[in-house]
N, C-alpha and C. Protein backbone atom coordinates (compact mmCIF):
# COMPACT_ATOMS: atom_id res chain seq x y z
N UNK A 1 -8.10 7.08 31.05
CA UNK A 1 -7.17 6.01 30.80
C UNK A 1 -5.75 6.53 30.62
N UNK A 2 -5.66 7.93 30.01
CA UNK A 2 -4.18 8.13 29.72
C UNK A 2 -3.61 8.35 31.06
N UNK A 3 -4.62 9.19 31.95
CA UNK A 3 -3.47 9.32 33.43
C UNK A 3 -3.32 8.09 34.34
N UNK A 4 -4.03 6.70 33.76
CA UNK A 4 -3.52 5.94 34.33
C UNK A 4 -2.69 5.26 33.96
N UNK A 5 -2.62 4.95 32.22
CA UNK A 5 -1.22 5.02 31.75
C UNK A 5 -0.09 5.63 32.00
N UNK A 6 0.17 7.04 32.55
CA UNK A 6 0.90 7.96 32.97
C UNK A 6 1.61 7.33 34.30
N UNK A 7 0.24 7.02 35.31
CA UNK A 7 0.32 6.49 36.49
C UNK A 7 1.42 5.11 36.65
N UNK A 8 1.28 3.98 35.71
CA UNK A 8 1.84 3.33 35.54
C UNK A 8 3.28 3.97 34.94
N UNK A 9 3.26 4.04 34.10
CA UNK A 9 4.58 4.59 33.81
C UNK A 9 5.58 5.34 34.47
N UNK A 10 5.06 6.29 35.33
CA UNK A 10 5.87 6.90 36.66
C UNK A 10 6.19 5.30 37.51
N UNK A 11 5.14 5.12 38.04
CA UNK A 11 5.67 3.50 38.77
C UNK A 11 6.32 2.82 38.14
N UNK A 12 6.70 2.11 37.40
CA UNK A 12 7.43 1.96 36.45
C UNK A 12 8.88 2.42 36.60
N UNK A 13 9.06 3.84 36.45
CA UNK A 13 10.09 4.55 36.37
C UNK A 13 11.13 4.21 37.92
N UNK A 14 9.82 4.47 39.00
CA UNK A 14 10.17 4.08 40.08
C UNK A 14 10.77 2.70 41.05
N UNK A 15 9.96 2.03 39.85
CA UNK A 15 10.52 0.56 40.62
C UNK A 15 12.32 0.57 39.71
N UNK A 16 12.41 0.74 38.53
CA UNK A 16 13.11 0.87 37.52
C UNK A 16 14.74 1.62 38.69
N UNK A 17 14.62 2.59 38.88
CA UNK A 17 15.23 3.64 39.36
C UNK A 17 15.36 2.56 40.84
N UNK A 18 14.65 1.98 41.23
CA UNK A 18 15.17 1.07 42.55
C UNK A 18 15.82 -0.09 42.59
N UNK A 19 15.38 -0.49 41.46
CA UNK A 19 16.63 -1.39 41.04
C UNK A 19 17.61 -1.30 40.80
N UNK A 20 17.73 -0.45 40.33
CA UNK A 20 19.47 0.31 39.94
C UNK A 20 20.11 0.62 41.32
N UNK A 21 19.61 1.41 42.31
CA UNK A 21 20.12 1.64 43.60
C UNK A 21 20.32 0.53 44.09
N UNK A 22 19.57 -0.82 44.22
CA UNK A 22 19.75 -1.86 44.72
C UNK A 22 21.06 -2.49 44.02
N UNK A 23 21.14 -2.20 42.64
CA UNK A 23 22.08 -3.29 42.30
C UNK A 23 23.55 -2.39 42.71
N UNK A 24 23.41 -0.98 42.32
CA UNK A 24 24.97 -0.20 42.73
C UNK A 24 25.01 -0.86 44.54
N UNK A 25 24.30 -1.00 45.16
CA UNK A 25 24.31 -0.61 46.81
C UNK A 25 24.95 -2.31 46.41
N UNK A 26 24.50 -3.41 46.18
CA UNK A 26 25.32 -4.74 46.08
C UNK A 26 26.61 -4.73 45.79
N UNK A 27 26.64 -4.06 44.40
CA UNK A 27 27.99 -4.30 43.66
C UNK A 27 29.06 -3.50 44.78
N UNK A 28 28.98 -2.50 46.02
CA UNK A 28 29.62 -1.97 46.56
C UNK A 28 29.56 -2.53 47.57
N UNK A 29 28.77 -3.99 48.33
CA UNK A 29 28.84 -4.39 49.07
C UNK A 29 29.82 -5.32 48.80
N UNK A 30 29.73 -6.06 47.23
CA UNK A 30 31.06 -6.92 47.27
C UNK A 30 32.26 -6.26 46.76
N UNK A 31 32.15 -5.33 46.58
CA UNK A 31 33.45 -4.97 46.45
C UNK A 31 34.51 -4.33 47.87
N UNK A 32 33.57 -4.50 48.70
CA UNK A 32 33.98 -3.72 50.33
C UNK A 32 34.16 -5.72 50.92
N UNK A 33 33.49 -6.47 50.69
CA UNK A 33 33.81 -8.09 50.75
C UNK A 33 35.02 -8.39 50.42
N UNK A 34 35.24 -8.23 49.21
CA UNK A 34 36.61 -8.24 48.45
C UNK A 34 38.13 -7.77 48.66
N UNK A 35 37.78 -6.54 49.08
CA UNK A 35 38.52 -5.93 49.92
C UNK A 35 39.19 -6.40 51.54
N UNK A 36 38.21 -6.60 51.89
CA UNK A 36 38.09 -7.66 53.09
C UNK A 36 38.99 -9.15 52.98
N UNK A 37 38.34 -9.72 52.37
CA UNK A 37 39.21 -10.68 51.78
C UNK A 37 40.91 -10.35 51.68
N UNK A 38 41.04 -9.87 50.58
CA UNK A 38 42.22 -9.57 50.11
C UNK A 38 43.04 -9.15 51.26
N UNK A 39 42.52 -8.43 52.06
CA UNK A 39 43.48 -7.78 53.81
C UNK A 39 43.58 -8.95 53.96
N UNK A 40 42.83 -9.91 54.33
CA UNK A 40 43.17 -11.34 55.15
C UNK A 40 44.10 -11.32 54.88
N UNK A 41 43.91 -12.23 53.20
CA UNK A 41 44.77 -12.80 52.86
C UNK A 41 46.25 -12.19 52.67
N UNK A 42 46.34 -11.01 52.72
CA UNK A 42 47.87 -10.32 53.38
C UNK A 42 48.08 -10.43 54.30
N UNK A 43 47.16 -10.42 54.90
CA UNK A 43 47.65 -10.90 56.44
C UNK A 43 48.13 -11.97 56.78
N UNK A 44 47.31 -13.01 56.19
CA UNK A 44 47.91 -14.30 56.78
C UNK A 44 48.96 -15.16 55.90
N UNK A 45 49.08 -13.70 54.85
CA UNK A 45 50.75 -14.54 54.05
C UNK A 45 51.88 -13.99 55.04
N UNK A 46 51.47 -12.78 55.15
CA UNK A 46 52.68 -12.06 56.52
C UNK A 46 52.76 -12.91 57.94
N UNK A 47 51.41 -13.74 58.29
CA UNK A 47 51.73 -14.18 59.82
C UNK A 47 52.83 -15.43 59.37
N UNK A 48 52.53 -16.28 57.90
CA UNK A 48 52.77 -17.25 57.30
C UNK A 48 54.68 -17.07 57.58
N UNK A 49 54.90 -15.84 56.47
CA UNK A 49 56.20 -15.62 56.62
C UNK A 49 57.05 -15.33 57.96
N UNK A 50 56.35 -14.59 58.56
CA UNK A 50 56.99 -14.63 60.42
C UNK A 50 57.42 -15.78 60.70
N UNK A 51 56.18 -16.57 60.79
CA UNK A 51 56.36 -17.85 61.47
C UNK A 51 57.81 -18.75 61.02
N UNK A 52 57.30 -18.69 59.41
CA UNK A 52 58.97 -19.27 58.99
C UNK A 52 60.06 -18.64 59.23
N UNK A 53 59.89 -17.84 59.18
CA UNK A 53 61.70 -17.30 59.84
C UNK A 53 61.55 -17.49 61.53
N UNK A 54 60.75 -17.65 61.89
CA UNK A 54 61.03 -17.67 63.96
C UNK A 54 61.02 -19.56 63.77
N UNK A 55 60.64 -20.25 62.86
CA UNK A 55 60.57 -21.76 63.29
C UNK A 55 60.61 -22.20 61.71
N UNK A 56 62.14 -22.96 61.24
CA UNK A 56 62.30 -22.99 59.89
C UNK A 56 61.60 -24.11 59.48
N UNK A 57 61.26 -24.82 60.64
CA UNK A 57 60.39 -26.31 60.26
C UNK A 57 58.65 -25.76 59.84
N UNK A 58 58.28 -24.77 60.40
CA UNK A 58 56.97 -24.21 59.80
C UNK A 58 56.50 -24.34 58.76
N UNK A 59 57.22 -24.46 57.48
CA UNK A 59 56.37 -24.73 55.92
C UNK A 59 56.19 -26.17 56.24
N UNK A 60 57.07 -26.72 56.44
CA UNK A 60 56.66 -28.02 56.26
C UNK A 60 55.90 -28.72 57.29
N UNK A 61 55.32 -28.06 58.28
CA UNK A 61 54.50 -28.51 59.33
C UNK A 61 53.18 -27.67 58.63
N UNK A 62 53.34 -26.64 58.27
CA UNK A 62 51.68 -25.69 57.37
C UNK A 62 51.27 -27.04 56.82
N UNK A 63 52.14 -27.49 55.60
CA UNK A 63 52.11 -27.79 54.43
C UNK A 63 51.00 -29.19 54.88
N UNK A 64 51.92 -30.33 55.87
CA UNK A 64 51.58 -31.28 56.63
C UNK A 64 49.52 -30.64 56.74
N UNK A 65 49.68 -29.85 57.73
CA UNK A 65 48.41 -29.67 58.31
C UNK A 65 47.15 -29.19 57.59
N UNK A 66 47.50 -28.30 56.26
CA UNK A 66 46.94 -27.79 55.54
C UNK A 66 46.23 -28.65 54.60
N UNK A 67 46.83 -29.59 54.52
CA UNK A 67 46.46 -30.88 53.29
C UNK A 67 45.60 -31.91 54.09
N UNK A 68 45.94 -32.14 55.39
CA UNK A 68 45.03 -32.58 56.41
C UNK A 68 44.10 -31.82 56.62
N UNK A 69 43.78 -30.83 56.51
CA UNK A 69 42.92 -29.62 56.84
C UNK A 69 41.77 -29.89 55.76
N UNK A 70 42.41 -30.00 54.48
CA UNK A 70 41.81 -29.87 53.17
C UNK A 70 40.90 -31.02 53.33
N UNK A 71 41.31 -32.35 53.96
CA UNK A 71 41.06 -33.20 53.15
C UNK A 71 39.46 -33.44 54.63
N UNK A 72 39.80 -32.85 55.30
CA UNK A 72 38.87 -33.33 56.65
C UNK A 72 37.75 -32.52 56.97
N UNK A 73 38.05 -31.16 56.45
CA UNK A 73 37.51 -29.81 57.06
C UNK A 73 36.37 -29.91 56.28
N UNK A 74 35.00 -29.59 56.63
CA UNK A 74 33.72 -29.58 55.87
C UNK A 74 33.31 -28.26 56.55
N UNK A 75 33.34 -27.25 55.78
CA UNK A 75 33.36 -25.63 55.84
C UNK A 75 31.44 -25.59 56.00
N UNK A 76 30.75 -26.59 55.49
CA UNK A 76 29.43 -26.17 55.81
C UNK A 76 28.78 -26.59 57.04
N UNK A 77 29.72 -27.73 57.78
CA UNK A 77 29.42 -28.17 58.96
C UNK A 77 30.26 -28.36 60.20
């Protein structure tokens, strides 16, 4: 009985020890997500700002479309 107590307890250790790899290997998947993100969104404050200086009517045509965007756009379908 004790080496199968033993037995368990190594398994144990093992599933234990895989969870942890699983959760670091996530937490570095969203943080490489995040990252991701964040480029966009530099990006598309920089295409944002171009645009207004090449066409000064641009904020207020974003602004227009964006709120139309908001109000229409169903992101799950």
């Amino acid at each position: 009985m004790a080496q199968s107590q033993k037995w368990a307890q190594s398994e144990f250790q093992l599933l234990q020890r895989e969870i942890e790899v699983q959760g670091e290997w996530l937490n570095h998947e969203r943080l490489e997500r995040q990252a991701d993100i964040d480029r966009l969104r530099m990006e598309l404050e920089a295409i944002r700002q171009a645009l207004s200086q090449l066409t000064p009517e641009f904020a207020l045509q974003f602004q227009r479309e964006f709120e139309r965007a908001r109000q229409e756009y169903n992101p799950e379908g």
